[in-house]
Protein backbone atom coordinates (compact mmCIF):
# COMPACT_ATOMS: atom_id res chain seq x y z
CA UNK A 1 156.86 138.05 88.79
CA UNK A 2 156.90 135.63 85.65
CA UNK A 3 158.89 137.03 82.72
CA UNK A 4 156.71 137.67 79.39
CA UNK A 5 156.89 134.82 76.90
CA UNK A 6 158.09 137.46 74.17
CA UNK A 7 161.20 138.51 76.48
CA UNK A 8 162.30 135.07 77.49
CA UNK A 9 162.21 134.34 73.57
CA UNK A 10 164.61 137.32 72.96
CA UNK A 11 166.55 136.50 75.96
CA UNK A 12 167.39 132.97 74.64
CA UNK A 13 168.02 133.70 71.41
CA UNK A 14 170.06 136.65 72.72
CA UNK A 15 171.68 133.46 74.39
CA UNK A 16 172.04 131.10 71.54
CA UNK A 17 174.22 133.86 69.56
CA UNK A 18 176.28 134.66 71.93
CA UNK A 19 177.27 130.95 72.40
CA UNK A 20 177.51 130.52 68.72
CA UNK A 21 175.64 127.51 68.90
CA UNK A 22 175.95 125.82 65.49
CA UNK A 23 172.44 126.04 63.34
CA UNK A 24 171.68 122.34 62.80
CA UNK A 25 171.20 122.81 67.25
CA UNK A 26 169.14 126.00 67.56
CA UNK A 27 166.04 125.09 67.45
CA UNK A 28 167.01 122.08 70.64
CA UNK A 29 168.94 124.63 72.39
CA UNK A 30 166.10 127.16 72.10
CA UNK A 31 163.87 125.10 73.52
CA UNK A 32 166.00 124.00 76.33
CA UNK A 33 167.03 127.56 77.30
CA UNK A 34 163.50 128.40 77.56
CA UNK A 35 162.59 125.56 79.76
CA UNK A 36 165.30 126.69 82.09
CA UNK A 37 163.86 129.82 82.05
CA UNK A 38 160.39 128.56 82.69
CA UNK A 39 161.59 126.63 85.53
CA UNK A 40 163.49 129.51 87.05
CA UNK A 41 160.12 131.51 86.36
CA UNK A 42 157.96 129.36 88.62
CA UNK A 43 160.20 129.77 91.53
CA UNK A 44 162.51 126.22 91.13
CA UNK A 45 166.35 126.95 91.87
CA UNK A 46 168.42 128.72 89.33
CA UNK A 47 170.63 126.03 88.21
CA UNK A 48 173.59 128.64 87.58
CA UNK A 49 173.25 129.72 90.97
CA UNK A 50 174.13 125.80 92.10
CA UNK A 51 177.37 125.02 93.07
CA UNK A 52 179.32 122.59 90.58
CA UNK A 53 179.09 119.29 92.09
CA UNK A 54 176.01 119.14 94.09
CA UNK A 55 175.84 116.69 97.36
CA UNK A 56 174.90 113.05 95.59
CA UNK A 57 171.70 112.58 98.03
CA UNK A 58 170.19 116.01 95.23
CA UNK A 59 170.90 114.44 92.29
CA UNK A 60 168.80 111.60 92.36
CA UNK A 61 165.68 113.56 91.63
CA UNK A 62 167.04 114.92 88.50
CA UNK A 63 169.69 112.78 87.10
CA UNK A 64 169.49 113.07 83.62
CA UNK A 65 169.82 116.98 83.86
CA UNK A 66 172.47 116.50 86.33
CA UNK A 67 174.42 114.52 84.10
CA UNK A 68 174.30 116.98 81.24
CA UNK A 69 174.94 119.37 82.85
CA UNK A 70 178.28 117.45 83.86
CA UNK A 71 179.42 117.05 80.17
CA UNK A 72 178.31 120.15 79.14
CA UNK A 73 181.10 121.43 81.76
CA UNK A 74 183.66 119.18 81.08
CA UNK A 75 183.22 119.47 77.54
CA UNK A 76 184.89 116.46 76.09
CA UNK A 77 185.72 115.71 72.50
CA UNK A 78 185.59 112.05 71.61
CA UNK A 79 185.11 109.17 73.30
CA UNK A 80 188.81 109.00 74.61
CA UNK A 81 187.34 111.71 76.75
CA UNK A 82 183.59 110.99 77.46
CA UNK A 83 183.89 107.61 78.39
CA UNK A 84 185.79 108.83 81.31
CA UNK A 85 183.40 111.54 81.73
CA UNK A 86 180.54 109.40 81.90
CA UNK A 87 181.95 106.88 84.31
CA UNK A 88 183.34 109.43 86.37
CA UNK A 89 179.87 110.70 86.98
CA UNK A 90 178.10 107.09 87.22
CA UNK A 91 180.93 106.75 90.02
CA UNK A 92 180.62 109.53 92.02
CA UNK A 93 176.25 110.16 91.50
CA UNK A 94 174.82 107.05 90.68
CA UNK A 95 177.08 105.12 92.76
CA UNK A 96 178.66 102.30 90.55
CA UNK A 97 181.90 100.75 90.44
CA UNK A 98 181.97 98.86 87.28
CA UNK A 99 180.55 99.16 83.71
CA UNK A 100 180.48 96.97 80.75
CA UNK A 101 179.79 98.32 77.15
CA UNK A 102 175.55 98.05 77.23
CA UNK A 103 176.45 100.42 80.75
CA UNK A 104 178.54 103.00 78.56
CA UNK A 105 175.94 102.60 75.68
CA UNK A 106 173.33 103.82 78.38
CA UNK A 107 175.43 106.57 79.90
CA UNK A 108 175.51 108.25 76.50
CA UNK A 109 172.11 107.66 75.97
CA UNK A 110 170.65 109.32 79.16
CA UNK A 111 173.90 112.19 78.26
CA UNK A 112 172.20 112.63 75.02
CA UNK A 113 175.69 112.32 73.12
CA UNK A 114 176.33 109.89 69.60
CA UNK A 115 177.93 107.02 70.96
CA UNK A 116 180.92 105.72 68.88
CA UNK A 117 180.41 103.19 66.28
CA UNK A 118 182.34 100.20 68.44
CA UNK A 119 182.22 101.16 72.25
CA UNK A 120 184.57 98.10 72.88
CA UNK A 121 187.32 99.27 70.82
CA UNK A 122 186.91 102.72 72.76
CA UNK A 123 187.32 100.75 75.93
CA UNK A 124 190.35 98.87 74.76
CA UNK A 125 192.16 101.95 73.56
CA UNK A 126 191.21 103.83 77.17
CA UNK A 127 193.30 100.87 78.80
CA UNK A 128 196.13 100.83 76.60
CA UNK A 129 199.11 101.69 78.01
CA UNK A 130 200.60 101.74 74.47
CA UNK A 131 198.01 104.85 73.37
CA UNK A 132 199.53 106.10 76.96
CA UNK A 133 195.77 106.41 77.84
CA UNK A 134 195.23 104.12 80.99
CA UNK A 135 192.01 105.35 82.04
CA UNK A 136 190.38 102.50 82.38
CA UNK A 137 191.01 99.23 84.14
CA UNK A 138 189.89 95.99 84.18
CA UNK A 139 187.10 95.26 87.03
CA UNK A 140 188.81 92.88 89.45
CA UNK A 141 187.56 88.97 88.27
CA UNK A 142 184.28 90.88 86.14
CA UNK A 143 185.37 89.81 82.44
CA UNK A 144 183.62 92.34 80.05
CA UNK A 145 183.68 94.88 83.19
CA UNK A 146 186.13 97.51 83.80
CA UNK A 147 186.27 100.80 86.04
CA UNK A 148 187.75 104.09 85.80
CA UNK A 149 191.93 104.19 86.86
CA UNK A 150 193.72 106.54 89.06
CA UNK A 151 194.31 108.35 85.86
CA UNK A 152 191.24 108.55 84.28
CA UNK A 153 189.89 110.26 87.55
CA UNK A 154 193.08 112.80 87.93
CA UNK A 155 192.19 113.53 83.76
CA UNK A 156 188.39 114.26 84.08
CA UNK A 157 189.01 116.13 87.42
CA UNK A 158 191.94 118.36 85.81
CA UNK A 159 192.96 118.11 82.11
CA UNK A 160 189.72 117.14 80.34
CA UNK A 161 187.97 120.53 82.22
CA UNK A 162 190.74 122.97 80.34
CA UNK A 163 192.92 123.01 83.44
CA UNK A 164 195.69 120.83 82.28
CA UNK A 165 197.67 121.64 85.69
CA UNK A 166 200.36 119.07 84.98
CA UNK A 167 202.13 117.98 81.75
């Protein structure tokens, strides 16, 4: 049985105060809370009820969503964290091994985050072993290509997520 227009409106904004979602992203959130709701309404899959990292043969059909939903889980603050995100996720759903900066620059598009100003310099600093980042590597004989390290995988699988199991 569909759920009245007038109580999925009072649901989600119910929703959008108890996330403290700041006011400049209301009205977005709003409207992306109640097409959840509409979806779930017409008898599509509650995506809370999903598990967290659906088989990669599902996600094909709904990528985009897929890969917010991703960040929105990992919740990563700057690029020294989304960049790793985002690869991490092109990696393991989208199948690819190496990115250059115009494949980063799309990632964040279709994740519908602000890119930084000079996605090269981001790169650099995710390799440096001086910044004791490493996250990224250099793509074996690719110049302009790198992929994501044995690090950056163990960070966006445990420390970027809130675990922080080892330090």
């Amino acid at each position: 049985m569909p759920i009245s227009q007038e109580k999925r409106l009072s649901e989600a904004m119910a929703t959008i105060k108890k996330l403290k979602i700041p006011a400049h992203m209301q009205d977005t959130a709003l409207k992306f809370i109640l097409q959840e709701a509409s979806d779930v309404a017409v008898g599509e899959p509650d995506p809370s009820a999903e598990e967290t990292t659906p088989d990669p043969g599902q996600v094909k059909g709904n990528k985009v969503q897929h890969l917010r939903q991703f960040i929105a889980g990992k919740n990563p603050k700057g690029a020294v964290e989304e960049i790793p995100c985002l690869v991490y996720w092109a990696r393991e759903y989208d199948k690819r091994d190496k990115f250059n900066e115009d494949d980063v620059r799309q990632l964040y598009k279709l994740a519908n985050i602000r890119p930084p100003k000079n996605i090269g310099q981001s790169l650099r600093d995710l390799s440096s072993k001086k910044r004791n980042y490493m996250r990224v590597e250099p793509a074996g004989g690719n110049t302009g290509h790198f992929k994501l390290s044995h690090a950056g995988e163990i960070f966006v699988e445990f420390d970027v997520a809130g675990v922080k199991k080892h330090k």
